[in-house]
PDB file of N, CA and C in Angstrom:
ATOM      1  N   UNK A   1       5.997  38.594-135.683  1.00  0.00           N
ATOM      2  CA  UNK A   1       6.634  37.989-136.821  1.00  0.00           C
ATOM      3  C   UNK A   1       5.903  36.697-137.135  1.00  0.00           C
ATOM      4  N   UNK A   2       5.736  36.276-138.482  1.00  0.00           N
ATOM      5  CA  UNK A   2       4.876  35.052-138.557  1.00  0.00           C
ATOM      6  C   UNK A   2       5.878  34.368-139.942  1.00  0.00           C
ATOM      7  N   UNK A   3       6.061  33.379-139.555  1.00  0.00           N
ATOM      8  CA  UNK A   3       6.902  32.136-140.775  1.00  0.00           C
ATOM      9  C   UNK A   3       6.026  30.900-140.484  1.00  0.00           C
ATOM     10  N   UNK A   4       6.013  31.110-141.988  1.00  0.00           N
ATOM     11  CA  UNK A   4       5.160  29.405-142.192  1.00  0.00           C
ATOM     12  C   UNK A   4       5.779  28.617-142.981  1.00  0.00           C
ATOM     13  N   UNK A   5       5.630  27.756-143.593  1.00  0.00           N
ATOM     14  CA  UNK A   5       5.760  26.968-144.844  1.00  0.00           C
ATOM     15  C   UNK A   5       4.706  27.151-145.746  1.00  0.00           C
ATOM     16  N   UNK A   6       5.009  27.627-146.833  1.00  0.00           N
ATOM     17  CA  UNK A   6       4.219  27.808-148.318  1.00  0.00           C
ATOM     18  C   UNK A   6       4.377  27.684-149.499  1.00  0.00           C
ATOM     19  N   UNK A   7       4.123  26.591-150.109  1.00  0.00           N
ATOM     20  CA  UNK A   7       4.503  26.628-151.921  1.00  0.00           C
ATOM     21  C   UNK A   7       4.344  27.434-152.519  1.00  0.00           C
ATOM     22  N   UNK A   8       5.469  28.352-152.224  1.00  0.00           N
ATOM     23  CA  UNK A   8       5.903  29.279-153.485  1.00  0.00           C
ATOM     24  C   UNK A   8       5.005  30.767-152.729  1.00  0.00           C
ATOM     25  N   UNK A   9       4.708  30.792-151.625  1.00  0.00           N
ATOM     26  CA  UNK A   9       4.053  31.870-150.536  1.00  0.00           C
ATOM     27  C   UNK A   9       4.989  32.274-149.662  1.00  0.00           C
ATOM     28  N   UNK A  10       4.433  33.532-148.563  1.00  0.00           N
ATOM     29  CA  UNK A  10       5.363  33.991-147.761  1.00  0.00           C
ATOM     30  C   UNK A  10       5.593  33.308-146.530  1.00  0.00           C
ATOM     31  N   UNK A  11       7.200  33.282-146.700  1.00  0.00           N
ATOM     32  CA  UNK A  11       8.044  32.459-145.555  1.00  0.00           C
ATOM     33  C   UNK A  11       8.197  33.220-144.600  1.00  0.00           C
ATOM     34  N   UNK A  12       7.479  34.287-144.679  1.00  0.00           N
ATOM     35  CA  UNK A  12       8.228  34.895-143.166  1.00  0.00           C
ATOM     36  C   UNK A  12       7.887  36.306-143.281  1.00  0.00           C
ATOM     37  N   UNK A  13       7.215  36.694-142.470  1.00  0.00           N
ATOM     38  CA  UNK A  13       6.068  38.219-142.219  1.00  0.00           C
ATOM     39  C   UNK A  13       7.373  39.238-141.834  1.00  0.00           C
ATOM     40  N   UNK A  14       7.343  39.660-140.796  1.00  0.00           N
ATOM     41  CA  UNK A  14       7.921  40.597-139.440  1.00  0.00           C
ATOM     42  C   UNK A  14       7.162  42.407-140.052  1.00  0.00           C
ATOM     43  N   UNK A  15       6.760  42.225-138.563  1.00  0.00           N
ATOM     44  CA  UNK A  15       5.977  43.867-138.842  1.00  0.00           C
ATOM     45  C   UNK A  15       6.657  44.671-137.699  1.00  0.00           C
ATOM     46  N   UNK A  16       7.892  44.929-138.203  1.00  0.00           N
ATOM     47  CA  UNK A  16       8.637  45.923-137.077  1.00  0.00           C
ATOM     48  C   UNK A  16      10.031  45.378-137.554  1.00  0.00           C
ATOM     49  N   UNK A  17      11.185  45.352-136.830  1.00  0.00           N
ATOM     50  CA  UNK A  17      12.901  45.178-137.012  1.00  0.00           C
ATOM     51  C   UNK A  17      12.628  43.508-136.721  1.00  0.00           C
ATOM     52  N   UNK A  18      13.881  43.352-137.615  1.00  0.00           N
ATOM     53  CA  UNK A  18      14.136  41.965-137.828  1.00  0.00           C
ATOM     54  C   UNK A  18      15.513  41.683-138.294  1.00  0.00           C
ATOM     55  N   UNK A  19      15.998  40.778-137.718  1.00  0.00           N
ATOM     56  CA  UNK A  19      17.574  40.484-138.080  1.00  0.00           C
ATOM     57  C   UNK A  19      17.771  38.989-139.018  1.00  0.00           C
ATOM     58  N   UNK A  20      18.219  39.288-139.904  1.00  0.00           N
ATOM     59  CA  UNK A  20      18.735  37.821-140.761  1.00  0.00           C
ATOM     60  C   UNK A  20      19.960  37.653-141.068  1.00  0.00           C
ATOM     61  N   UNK A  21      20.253  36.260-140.590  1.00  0.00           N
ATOM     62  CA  UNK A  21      21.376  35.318-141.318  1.00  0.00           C
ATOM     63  C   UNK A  21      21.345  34.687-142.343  1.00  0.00           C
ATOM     64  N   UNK A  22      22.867  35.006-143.080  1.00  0.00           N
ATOM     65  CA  UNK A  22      22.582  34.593-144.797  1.00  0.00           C
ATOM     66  C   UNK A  22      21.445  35.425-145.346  1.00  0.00           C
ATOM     67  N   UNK A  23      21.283  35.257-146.886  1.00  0.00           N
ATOM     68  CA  UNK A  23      20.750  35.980-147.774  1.00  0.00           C
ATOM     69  C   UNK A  23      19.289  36.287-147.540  1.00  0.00           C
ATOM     70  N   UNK A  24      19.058  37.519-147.659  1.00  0.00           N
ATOM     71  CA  UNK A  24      17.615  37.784-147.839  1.00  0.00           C
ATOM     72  C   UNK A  24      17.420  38.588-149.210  1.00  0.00           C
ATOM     73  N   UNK A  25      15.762  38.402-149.099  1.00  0.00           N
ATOM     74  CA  UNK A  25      15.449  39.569-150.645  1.00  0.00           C
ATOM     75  C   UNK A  25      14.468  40.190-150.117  1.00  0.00           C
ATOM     76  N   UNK A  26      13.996  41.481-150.637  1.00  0.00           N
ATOM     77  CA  UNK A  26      13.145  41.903-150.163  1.00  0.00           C
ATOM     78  C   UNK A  26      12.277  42.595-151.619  1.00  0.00           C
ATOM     79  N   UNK A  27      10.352  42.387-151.064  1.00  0.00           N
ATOM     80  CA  UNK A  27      10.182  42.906-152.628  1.00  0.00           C
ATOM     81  C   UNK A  27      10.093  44.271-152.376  1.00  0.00           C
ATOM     82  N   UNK A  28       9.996  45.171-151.893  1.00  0.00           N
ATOM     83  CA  UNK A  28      10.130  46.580-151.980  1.00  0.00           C
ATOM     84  C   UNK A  28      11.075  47.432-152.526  1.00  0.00           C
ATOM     85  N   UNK A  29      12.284  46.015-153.117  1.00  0.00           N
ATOM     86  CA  UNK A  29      13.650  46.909-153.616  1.00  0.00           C
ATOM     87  C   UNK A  29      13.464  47.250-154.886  1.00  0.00           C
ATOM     88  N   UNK A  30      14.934  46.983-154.649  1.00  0.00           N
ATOM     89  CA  UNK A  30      15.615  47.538-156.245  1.00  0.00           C
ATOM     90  C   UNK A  30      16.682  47.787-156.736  1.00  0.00           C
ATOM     91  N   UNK A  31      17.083  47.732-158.024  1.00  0.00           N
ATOM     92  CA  UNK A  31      18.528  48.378-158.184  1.00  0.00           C
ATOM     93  C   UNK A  31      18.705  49.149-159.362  1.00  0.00           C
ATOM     94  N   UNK A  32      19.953  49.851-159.263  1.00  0.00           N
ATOM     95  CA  UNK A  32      19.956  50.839-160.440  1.00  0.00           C
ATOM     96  C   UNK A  32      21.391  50.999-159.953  1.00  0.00           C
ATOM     97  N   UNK A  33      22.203  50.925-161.543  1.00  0.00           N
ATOM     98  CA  UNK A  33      23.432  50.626-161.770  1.00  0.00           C
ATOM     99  C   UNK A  33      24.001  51.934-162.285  1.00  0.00           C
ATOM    100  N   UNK A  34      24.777  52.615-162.020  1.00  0.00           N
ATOM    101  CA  UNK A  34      25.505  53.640-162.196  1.00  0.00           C
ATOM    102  C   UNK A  34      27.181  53.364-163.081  1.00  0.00           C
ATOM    103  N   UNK A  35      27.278  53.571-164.457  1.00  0.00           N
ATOM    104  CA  UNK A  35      28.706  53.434-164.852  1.00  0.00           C
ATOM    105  C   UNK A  35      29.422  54.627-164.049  1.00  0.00           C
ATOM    106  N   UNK A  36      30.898  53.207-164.536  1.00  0.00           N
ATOM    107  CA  UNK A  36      32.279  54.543-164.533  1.00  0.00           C
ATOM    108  C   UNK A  36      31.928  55.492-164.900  1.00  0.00           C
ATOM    109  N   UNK A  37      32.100  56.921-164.290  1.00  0.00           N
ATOM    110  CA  UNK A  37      32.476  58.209-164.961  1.00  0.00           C
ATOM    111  C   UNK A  37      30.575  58.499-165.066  1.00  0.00           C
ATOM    112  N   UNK A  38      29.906  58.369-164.502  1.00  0.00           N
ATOM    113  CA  UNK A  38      28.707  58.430-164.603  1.00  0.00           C
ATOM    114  C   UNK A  38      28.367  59.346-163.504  1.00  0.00           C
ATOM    115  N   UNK A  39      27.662  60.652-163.602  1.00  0.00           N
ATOM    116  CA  UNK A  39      27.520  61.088-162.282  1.00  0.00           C
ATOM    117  C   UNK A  39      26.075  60.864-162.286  1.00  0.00           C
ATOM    118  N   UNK A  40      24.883  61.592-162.228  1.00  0.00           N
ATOM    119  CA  UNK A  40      23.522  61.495-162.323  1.00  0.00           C
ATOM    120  C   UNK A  40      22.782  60.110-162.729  1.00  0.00           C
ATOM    121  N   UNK A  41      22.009  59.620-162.273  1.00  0.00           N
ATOM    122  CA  UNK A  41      21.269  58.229-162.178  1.00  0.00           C
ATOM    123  C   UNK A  41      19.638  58.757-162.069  1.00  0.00           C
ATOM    124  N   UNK A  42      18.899  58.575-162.943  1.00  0.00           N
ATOM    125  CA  UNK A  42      17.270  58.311-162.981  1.00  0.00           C
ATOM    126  C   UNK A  42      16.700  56.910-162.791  1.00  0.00           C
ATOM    127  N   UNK A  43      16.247  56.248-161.865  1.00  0.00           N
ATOM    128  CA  UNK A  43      15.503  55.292-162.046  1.00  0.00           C
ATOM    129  C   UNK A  43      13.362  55.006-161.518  1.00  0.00           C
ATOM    130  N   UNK A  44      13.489  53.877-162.197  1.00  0.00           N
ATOM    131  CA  UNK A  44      11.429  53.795-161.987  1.00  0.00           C
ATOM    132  C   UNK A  44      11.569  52.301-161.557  1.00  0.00           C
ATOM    133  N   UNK A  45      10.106  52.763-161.058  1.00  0.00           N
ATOM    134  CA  UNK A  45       9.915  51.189-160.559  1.00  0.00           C
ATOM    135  C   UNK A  45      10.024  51.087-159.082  1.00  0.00           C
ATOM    136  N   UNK A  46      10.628  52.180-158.090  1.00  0.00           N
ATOM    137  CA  UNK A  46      10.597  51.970-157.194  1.00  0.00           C
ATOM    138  C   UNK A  46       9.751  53.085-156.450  1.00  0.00           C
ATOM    139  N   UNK A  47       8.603  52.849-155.366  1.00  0.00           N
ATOM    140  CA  UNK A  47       7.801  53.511-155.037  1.00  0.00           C
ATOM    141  C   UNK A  47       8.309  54.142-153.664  1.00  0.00           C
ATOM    142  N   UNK A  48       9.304  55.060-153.545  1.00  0.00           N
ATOM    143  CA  UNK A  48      10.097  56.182-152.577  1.00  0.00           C
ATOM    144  C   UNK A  48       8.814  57.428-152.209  1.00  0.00           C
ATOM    145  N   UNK A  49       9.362  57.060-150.902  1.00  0.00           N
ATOM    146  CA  UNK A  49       8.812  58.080-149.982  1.00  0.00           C
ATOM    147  C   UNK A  49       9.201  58.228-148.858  1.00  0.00           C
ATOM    148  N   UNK A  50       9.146  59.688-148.307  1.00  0.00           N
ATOM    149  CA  UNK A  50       9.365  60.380-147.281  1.00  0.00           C
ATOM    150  C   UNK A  50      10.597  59.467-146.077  1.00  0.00           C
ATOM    151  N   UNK A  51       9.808  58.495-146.002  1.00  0.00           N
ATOM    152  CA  UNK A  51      10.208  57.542-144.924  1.00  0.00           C
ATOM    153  C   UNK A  51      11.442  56.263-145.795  1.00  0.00           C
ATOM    154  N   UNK A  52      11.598  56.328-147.075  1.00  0.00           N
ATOM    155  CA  UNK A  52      12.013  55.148-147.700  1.00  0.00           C
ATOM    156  C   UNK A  52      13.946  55.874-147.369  1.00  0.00           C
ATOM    157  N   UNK A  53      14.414  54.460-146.790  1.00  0.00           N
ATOM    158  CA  UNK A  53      16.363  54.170-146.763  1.00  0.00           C
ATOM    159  C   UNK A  53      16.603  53.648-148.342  1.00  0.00           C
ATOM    160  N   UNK A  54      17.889  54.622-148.579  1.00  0.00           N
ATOM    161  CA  UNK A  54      18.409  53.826-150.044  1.00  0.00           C
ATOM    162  C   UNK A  54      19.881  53.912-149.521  1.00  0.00           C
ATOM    163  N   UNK A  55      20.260  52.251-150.035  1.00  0.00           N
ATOM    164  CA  UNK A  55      21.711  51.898-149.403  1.00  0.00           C
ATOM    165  C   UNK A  55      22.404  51.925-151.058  1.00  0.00           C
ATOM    166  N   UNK A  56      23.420  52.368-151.098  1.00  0.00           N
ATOM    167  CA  UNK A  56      23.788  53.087-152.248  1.00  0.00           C
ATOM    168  C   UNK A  56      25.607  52.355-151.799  1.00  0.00           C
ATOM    169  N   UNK A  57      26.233  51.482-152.693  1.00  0.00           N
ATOM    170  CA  UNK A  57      27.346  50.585-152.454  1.00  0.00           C
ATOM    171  C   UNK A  57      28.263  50.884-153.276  1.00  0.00           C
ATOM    172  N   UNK A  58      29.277  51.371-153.486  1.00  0.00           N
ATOM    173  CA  UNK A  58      30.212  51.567-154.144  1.00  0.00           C
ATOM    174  C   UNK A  58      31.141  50.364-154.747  1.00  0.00           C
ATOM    175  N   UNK A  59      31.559  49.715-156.330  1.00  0.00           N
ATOM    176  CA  UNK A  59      32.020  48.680-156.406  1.00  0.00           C
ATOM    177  C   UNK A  59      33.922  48.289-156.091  1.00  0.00           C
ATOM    178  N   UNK A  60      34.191  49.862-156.431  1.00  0.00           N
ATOM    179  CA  UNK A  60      35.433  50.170-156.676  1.00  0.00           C
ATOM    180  C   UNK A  60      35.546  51.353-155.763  1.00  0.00           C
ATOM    181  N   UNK A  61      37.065  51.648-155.032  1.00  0.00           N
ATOM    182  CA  UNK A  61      37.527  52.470-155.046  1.00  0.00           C
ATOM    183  C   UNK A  61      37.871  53.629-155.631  1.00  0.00           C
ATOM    184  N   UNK A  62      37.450  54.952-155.858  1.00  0.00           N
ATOM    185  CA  UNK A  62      37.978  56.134-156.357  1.00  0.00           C
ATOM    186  C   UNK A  62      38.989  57.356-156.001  1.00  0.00           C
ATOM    187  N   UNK A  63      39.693  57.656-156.335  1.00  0.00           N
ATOM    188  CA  UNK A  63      40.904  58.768-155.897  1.00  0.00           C
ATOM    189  C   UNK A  63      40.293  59.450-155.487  1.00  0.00           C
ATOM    190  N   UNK A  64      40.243  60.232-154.375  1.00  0.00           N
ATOM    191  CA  UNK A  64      39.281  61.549-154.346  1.00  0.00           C
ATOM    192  C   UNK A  64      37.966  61.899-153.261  1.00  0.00           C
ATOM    193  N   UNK A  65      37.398  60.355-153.124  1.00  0.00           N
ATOM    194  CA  UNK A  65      36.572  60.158-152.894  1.00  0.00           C
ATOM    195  C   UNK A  65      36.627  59.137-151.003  1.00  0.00           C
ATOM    196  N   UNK A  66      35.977  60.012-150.216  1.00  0.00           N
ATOM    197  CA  UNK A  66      36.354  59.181-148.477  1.00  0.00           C
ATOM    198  C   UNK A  66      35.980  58.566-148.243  1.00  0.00           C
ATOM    199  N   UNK A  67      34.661  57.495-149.335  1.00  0.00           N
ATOM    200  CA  UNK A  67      33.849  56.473-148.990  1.00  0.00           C
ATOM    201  C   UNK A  67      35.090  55.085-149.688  1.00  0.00           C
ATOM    202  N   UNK A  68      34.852  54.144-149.059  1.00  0.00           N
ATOM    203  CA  UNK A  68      35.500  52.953-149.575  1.00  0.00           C
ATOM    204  C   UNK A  68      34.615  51.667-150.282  1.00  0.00           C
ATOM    205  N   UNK A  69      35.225  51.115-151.429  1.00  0.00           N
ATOM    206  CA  UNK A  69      34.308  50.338-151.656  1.00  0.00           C
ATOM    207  C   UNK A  69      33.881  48.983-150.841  1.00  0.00           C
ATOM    208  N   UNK A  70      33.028  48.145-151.068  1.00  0.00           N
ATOM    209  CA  UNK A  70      32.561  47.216-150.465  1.00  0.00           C
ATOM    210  C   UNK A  70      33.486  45.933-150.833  1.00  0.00           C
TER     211      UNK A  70
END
Protein backbone atom coordinates (compact mmCIF):
# COMPACT_ATOMS: atom_id res chain seq x y z
CA UNK A 1 0.00 0.00 0.00
CA UNK A 2 1.60 3.42 -0.68
CA UNK A 3 -0.03 7.04 0.66
CA UNK A 4 1.64 10.10 0.08
CA UNK A 5 0.74 13.64 0.05
CA UNK A 6 -0.08 15.16 -3.44
CA UNK A 7 -1.66 18.31 -4.88
CA UNK A 8 -4.51 17.15 -6.28
CA UNK A 9 -2.54 13.34 -6.92
CA UNK A 10 -2.97 9.93 -5.47
CA UNK A 11 -3.42 9.71 -1.71
CA UNK A 12 -3.27 6.31 -1.35
CA UNK A 13 -2.32 3.16 -3.76
CA UNK A 14 -3.27 -0.46 -2.10
CA UNK A 15 -2.64 -3.36 -4.56
CA UNK A 16 -4.61 -6.13 -2.87
CA UNK A 17 -7.66 -5.68 0.18
CA UNK A 18 -7.86 -2.68 2.04
CA UNK A 19 -10.15 -1.44 4.74
CA UNK A 20 -11.41 2.28 5.15
CA UNK A 21 -12.85 4.53 7.68
CA UNK A 22 -15.26 7.22 6.66
CA UNK A 23 -15.81 8.01 3.03
CA UNK A 24 -14.04 6.71 0.16
CA UNK A 25 -14.38 7.08 -3.78
CA UNK A 26 -13.19 5.01 -6.07
CA UNK A 27 -12.45 5.81 -9.90
CA UNK A 28 -13.43 2.52 -11.36
CA UNK A 29 -17.13 3.19 -10.35
CA UNK A 30 -20.22 4.27 -11.05
CA UNK A 31 -23.78 4.74 -10.86
CA UNK A 32 -26.93 4.16 -12.58
CA UNK A 33 -30.24 5.07 -11.14
CA UNK A 34 -33.19 2.91 -11.62
CA UNK A 35 -36.95 4.64 -11.16
CA UNK A 36 -40.01 3.49 -9.31
CA UNK A 37 -41.72 0.86 -11.27
CA UNK A 38 -38.66 0.56 -13.49
CA UNK A 39 -37.55 -2.94 -14.13
CA UNK A 40 -34.57 -3.14 -16.82
CA UNK A 41 -31.53 -0.61 -16.50
CA UNK A 42 -28.81 -0.08 -19.50
CA UNK A 43 -25.85 1.76 -18.52
CA UNK A 44 -22.07 2.99 -20.25
CA UNK A 45 -19.21 4.20 -19.02
CA UNK A 46 -18.36 1.49 -16.93
CA UNK A 47 -15.66 -0.99 -18.11
CA UNK A 48 -17.22 -4.66 -16.52
CA UNK A 49 -15.62 -7.73 -16.67
CA UNK A 50 -15.55 -11.21 -15.83
CA UNK A 51 -14.01 -10.46 -12.46
CA UNK A 52 -15.93 -6.90 -11.85
CA UNK A 53 -18.52 -6.82 -8.11
CA UNK A 54 -21.64 -4.57 -8.68
CA UNK A 55 -23.21 -3.52 -5.29
CA UNK A 56 -26.69 -2.75 -6.33
CA UNK A 57 -28.68 -0.74 -3.02
CA UNK A 58 -32.13 -0.54 -2.77
CA UNK A 59 -33.62 3.09 -1.60
CA UNK A 60 -36.98 2.00 -0.40
CA UNK A 61 -38.67 -0.86 0.74
CA UNK A 62 -41.01 -2.94 -1.60
CA UNK A 63 -44.05 -5.37 -0.82
CA UNK A 64 -43.02 -8.47 -2.26
CA UNK A 65 -39.66 -8.21 -2.36
CA UNK A 66 -36.94 -10.17 0.69
CA UNK A 67 -34.23 -7.66 0.18
CA UNK A 68 -34.53 -4.57 2.59
CA UNK A 69 -33.67 -1.20 1.89
CA UNK A 70 -30.56 0.56 3.09
Amino acid sequence: MLAESTAGGTALLAAGAATFTGPAAFSGGGVLTIGGGQSPATGTGAALTPASLILATMQQNTAGVPVQAA
